[in-house]
PDB file of N, CA and C in Angstrom:
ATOM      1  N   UNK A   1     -46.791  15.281 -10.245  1.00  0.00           N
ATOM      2  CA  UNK A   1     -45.363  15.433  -9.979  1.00  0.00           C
ATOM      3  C   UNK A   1     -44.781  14.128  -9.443  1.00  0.00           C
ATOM      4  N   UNK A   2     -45.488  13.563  -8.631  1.00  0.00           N
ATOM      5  CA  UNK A   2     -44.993  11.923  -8.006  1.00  0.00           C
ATOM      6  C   UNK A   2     -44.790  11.147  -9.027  1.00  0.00           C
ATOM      7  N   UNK A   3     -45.853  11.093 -10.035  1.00  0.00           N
ATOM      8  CA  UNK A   3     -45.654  10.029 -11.156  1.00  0.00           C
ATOM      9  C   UNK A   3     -44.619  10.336 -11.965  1.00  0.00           C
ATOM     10  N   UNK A   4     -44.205  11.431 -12.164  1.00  0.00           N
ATOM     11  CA  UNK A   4     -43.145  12.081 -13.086  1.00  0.00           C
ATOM     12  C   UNK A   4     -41.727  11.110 -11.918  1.00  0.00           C
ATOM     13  N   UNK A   5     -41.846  11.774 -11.543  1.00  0.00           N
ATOM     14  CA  UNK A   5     -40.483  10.721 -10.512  1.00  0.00           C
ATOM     15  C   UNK A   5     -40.312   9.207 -10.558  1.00  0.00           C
ATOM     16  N   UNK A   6     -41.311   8.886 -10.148  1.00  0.00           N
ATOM     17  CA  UNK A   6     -41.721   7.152 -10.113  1.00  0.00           C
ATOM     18  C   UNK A   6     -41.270   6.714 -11.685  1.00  0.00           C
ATOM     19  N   UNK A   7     -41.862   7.427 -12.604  1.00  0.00           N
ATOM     20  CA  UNK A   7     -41.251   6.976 -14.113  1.00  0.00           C
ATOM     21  C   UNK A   7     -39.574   6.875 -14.127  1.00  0.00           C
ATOM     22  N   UNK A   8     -39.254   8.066 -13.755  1.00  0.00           N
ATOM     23  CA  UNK A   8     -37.759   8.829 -13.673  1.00  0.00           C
ATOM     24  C   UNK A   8     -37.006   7.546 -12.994  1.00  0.00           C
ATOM     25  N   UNK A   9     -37.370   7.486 -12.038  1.00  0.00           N
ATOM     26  CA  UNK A   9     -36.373   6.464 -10.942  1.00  0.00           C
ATOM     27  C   UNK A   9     -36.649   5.412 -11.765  1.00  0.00           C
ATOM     28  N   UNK A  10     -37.574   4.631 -12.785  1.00  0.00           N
ATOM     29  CA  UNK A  10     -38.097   3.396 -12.885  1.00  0.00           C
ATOM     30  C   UNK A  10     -37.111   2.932 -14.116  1.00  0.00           C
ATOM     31  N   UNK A  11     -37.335   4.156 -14.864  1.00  0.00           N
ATOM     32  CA  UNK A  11     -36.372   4.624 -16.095  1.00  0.00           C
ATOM     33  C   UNK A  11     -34.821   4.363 -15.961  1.00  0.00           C
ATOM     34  N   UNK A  12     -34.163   5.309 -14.783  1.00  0.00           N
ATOM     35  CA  UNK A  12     -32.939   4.809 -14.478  1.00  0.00           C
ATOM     36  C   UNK A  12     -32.687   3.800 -14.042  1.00  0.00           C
ATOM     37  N   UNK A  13     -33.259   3.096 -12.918  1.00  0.00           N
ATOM     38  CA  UNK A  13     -33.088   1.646 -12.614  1.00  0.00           C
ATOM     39  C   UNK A  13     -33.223   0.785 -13.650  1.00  0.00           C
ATOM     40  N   UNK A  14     -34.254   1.220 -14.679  1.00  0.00           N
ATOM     41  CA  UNK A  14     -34.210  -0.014 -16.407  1.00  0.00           C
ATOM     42  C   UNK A  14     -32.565   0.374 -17.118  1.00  0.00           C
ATOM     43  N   UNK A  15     -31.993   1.323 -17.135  1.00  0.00           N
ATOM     44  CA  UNK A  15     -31.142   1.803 -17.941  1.00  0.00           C
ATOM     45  C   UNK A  15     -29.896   1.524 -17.104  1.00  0.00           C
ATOM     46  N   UNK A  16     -29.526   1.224 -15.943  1.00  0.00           N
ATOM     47  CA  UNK A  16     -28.601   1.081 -15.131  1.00  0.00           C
ATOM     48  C   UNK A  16     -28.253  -0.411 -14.656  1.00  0.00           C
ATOM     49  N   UNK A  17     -29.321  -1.081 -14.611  1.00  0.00           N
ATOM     50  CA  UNK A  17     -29.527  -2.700 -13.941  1.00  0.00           C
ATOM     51  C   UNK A  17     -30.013  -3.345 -15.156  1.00  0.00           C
ATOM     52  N   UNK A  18     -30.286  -2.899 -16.412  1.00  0.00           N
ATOM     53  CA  UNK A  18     -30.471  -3.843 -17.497  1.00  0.00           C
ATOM     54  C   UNK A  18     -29.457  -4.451 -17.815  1.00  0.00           C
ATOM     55  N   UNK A  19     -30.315  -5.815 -18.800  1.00  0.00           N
ATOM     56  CA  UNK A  19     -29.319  -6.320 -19.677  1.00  0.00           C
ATOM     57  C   UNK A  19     -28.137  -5.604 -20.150  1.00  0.00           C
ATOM     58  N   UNK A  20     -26.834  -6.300 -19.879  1.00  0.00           N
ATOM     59  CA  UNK A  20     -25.476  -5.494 -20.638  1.00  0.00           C
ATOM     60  C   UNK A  20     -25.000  -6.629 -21.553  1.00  0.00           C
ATOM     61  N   UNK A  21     -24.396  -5.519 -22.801  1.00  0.00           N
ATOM     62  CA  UNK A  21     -24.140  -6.312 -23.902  1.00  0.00           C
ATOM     63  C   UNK A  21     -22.369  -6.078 -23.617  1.00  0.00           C
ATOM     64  N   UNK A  22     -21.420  -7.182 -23.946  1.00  0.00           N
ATOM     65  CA  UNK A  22     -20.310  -6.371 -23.771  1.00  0.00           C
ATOM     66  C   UNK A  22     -20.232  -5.880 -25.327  1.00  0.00           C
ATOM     67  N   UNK A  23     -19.216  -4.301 -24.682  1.00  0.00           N
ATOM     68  CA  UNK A  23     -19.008  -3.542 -25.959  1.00  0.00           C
ATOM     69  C   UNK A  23     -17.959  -4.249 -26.506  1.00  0.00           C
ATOM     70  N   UNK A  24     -17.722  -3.364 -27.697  1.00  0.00           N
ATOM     71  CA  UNK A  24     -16.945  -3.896 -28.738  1.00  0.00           C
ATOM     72  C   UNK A  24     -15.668  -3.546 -28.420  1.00  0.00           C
ATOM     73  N   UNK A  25     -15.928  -1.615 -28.589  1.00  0.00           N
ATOM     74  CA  UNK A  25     -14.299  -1.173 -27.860  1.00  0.00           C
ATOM     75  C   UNK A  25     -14.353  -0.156 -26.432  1.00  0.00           C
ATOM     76  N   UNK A  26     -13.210  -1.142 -26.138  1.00  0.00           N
ATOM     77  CA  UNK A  26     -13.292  -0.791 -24.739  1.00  0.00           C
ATOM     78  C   UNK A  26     -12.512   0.966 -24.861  1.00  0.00           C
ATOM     79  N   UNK A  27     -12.944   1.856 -23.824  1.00  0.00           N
ATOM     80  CA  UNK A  27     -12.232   2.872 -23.455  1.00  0.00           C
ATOM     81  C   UNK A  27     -10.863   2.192 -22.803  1.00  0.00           C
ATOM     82  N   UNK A  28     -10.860   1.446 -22.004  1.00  0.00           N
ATOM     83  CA  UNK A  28      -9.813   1.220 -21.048  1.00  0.00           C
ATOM     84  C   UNK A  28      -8.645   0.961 -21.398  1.00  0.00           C
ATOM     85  N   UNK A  29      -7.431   1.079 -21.573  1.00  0.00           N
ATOM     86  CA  UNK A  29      -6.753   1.904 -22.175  1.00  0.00           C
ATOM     87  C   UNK A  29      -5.831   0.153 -21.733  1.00  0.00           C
ATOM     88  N   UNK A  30      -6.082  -0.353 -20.519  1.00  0.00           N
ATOM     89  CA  UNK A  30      -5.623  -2.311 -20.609  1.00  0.00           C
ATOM     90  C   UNK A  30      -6.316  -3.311 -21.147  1.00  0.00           C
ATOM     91  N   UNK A  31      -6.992  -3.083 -21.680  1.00  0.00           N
ATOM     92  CA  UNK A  31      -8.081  -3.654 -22.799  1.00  0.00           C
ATOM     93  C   UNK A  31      -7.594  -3.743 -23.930  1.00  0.00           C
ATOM     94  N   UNK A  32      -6.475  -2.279 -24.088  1.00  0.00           N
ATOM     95  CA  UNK A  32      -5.949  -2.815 -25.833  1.00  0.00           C
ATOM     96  C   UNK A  32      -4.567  -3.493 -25.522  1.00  0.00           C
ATOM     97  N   UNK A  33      -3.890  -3.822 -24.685  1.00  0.00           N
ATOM     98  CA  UNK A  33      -2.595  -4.526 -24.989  1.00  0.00           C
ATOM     99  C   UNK A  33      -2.991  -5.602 -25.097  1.00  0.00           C
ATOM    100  N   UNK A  34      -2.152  -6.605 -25.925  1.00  0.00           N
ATOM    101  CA  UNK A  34      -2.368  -8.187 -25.730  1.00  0.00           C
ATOM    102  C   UNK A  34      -1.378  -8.925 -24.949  1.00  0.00           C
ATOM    103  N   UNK A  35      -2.146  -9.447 -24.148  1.00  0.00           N
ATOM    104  CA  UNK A  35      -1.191 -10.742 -22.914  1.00  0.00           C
ATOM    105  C   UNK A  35      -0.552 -11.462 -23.708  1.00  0.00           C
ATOM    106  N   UNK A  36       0.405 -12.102 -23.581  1.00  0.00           N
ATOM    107  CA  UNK A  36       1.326 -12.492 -24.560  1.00  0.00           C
ATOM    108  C   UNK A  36       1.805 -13.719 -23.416  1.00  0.00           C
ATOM    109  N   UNK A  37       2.546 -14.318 -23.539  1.00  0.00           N
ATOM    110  CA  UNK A  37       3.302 -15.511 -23.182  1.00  0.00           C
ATOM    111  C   UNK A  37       4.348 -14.914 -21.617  1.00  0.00           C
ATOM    112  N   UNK A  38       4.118 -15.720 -20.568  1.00  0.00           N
ATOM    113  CA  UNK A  38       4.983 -14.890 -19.226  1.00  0.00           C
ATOM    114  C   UNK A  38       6.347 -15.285 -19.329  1.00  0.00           C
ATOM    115  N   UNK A  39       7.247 -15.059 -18.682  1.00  0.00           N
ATOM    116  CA  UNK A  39       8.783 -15.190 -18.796  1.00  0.00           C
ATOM    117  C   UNK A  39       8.851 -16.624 -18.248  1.00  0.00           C
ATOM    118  N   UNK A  40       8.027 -17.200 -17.393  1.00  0.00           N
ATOM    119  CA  UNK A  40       8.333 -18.643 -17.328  1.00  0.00           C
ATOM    120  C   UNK A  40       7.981 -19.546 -18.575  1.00  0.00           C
ATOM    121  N   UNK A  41       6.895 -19.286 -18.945  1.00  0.00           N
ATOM    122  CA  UNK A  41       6.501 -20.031 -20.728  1.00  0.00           C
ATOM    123  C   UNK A  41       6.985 -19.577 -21.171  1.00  0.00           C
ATOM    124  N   UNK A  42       7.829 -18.427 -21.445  1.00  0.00           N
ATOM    125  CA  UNK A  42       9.044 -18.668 -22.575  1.00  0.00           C
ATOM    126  C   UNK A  42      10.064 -19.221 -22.220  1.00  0.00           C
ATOM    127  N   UNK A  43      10.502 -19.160 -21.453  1.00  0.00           N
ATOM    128  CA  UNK A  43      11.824 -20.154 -20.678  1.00  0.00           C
ATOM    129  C   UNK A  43      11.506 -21.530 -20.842  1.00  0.00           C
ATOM    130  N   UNK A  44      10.331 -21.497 -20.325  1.00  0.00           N
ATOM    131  CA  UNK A  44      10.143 -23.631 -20.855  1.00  0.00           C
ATOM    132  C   UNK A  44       9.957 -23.861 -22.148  1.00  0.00           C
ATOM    133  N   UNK A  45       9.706 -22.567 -23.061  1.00  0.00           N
ATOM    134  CA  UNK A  45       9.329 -23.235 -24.456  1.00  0.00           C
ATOM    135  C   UNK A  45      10.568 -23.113 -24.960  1.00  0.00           C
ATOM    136  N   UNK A  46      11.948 -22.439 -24.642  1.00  0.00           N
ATOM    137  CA  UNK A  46      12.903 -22.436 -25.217  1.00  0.00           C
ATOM    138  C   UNK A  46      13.661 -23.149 -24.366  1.00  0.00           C
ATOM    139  N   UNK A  47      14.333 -24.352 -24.406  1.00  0.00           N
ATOM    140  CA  UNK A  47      15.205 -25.070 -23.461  1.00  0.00           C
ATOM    141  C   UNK A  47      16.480 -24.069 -23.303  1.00  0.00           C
ATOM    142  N   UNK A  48      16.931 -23.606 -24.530  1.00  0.00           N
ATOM    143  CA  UNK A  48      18.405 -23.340 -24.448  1.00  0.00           C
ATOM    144  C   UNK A  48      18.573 -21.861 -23.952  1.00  0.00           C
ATOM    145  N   UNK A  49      17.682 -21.274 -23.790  1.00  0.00           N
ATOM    146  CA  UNK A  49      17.365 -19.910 -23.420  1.00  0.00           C
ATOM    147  C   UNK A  49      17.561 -20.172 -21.711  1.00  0.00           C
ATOM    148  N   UNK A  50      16.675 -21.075 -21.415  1.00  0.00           N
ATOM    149  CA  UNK A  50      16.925 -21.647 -19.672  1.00  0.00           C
ATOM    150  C   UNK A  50      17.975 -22.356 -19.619  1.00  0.00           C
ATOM    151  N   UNK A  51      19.089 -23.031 -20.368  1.00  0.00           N
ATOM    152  CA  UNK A  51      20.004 -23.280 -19.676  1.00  0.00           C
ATOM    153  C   UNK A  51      20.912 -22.171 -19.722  1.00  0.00           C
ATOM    154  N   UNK A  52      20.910 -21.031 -21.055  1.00  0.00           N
ATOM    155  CA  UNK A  52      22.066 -19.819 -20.258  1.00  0.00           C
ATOM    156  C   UNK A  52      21.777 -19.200 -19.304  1.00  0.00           C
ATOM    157  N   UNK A  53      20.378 -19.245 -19.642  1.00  0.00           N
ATOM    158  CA  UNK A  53      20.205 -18.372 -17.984  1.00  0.00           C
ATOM    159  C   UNK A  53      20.300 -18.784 -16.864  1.00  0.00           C
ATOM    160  N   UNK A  54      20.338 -20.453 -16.446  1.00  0.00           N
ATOM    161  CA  UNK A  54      20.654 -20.536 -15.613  1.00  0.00           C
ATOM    162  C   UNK A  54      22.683 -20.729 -15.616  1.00  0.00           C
ATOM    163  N   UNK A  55      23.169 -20.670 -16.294  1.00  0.00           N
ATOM    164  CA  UNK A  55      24.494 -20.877 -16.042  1.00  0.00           C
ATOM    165  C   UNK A  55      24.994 -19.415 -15.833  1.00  0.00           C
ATOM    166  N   UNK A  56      24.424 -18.619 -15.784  1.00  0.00           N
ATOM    167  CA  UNK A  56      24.733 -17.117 -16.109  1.00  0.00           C
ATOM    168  C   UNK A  56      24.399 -16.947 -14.111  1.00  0.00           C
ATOM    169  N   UNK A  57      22.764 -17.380 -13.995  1.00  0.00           N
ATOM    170  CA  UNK A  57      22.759 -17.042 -12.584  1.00  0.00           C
ATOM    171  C   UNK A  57      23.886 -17.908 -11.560  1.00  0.00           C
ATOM    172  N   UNK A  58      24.003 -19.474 -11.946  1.00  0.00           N
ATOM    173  CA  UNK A  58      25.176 -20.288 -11.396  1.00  0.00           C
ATOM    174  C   UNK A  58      26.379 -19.481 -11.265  1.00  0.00           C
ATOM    175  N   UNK A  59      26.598 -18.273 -11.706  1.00  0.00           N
ATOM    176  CA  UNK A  59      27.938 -17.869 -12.037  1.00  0.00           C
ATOM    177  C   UNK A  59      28.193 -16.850 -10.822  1.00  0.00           C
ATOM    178  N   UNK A  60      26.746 -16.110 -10.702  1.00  0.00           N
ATOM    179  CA  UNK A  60      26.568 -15.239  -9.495  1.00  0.00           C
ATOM    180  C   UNK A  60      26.847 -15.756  -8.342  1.00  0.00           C
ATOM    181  N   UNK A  61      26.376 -17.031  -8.321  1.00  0.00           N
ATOM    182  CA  UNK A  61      26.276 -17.596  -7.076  1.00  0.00           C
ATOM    183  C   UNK A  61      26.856 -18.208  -5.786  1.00  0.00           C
ATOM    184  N   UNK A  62      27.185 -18.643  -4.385  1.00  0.00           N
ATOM    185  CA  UNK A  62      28.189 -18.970  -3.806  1.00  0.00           C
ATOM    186  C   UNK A  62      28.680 -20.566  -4.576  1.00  0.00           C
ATOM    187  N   UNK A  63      29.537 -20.901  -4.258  1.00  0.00           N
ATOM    188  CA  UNK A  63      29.566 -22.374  -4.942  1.00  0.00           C
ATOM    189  C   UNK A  63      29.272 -23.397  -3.962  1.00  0.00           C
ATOM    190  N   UNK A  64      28.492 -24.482  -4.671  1.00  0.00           N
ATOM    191  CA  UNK A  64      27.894 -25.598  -4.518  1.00  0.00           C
ATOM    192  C   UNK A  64      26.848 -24.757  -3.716  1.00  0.00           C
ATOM    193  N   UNK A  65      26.120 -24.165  -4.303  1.00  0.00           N
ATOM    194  CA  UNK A  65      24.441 -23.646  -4.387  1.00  0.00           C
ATOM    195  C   UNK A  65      23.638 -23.977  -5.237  1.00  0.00           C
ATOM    196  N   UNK A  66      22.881 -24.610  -4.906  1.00  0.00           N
ATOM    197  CA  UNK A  66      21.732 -25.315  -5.890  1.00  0.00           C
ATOM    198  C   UNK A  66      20.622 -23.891  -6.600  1.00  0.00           C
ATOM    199  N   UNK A  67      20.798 -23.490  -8.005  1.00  0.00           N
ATOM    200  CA  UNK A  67      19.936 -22.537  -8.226  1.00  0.00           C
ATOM    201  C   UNK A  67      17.921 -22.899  -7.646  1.00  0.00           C
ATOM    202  N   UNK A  68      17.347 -23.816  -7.532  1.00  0.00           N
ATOM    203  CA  UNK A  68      16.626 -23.682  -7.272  1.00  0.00           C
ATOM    204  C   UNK A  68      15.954 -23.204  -5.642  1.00  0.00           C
ATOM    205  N   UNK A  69      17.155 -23.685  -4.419  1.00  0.00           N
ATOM    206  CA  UNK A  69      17.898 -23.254  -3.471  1.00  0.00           C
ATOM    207  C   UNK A  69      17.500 -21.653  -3.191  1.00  0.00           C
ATOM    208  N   UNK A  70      18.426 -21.339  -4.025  1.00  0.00           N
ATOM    209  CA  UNK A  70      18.927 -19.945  -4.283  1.00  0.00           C
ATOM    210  C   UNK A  70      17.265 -19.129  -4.489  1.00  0.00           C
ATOM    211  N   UNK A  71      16.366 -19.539  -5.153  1.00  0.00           N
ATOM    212  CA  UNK A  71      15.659 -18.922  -5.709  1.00  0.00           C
ATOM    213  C   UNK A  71      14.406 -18.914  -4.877  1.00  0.00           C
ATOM    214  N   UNK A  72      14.468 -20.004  -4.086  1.00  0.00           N
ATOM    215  CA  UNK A  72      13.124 -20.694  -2.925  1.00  0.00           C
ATOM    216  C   UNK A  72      13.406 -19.278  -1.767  1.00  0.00           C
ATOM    217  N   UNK A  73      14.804 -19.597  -1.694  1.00  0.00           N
ATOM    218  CA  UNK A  73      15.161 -18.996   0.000  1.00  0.00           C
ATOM    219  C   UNK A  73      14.789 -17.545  -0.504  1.00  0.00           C
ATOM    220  N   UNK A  74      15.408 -17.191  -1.497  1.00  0.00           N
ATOM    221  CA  UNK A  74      15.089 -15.606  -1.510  1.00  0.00           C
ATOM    222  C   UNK A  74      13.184 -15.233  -1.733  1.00  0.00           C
ATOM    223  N   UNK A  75      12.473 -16.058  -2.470  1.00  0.00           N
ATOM    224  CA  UNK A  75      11.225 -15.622  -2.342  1.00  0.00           C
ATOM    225  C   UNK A  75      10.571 -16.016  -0.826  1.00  0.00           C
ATOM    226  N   UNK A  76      10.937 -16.117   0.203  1.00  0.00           N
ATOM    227  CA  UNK A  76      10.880 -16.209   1.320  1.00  0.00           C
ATOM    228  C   UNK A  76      10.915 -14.772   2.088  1.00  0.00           C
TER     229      UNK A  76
END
């Protein structure tokens, strides 16, 4: 009966702490979206996209506020 165990435990520890291959498909359900480009790399890859947007936020803003200003103090 001891040896039956000793196999058992020896068995799971080979099958649990072995070599891992990564799988192919993942269950995990964030595994299938694809990361794509963040809103700052698209803003720098499109110049003209960042200047409406920033004239759009300039517009919100108090005057003679520097948008970068504006954007420091509030992530503070």
């Amino acid at each position: 009966m001891k040896k039956k165990w000793i196999i058992a435990v020896l068995t799971a520890g080979l099958v649990l702490l072995g070599p891992r291959r990564p799988r192919r498909n993942s269950y995990n359900p964030i595994h299938w979206i694809k990361k794509g480009p963040t809103a700052s790399e698209q803003l720098a890859a499109n110049g003209e996209q960042s200047k409406k947007l920033a004239s759009q936020l300039q517009a919100l803003l108090p005057p003679r506020t520097k948008l970068e200003d504006a954007c420091t103090a509030s992530g503070n």
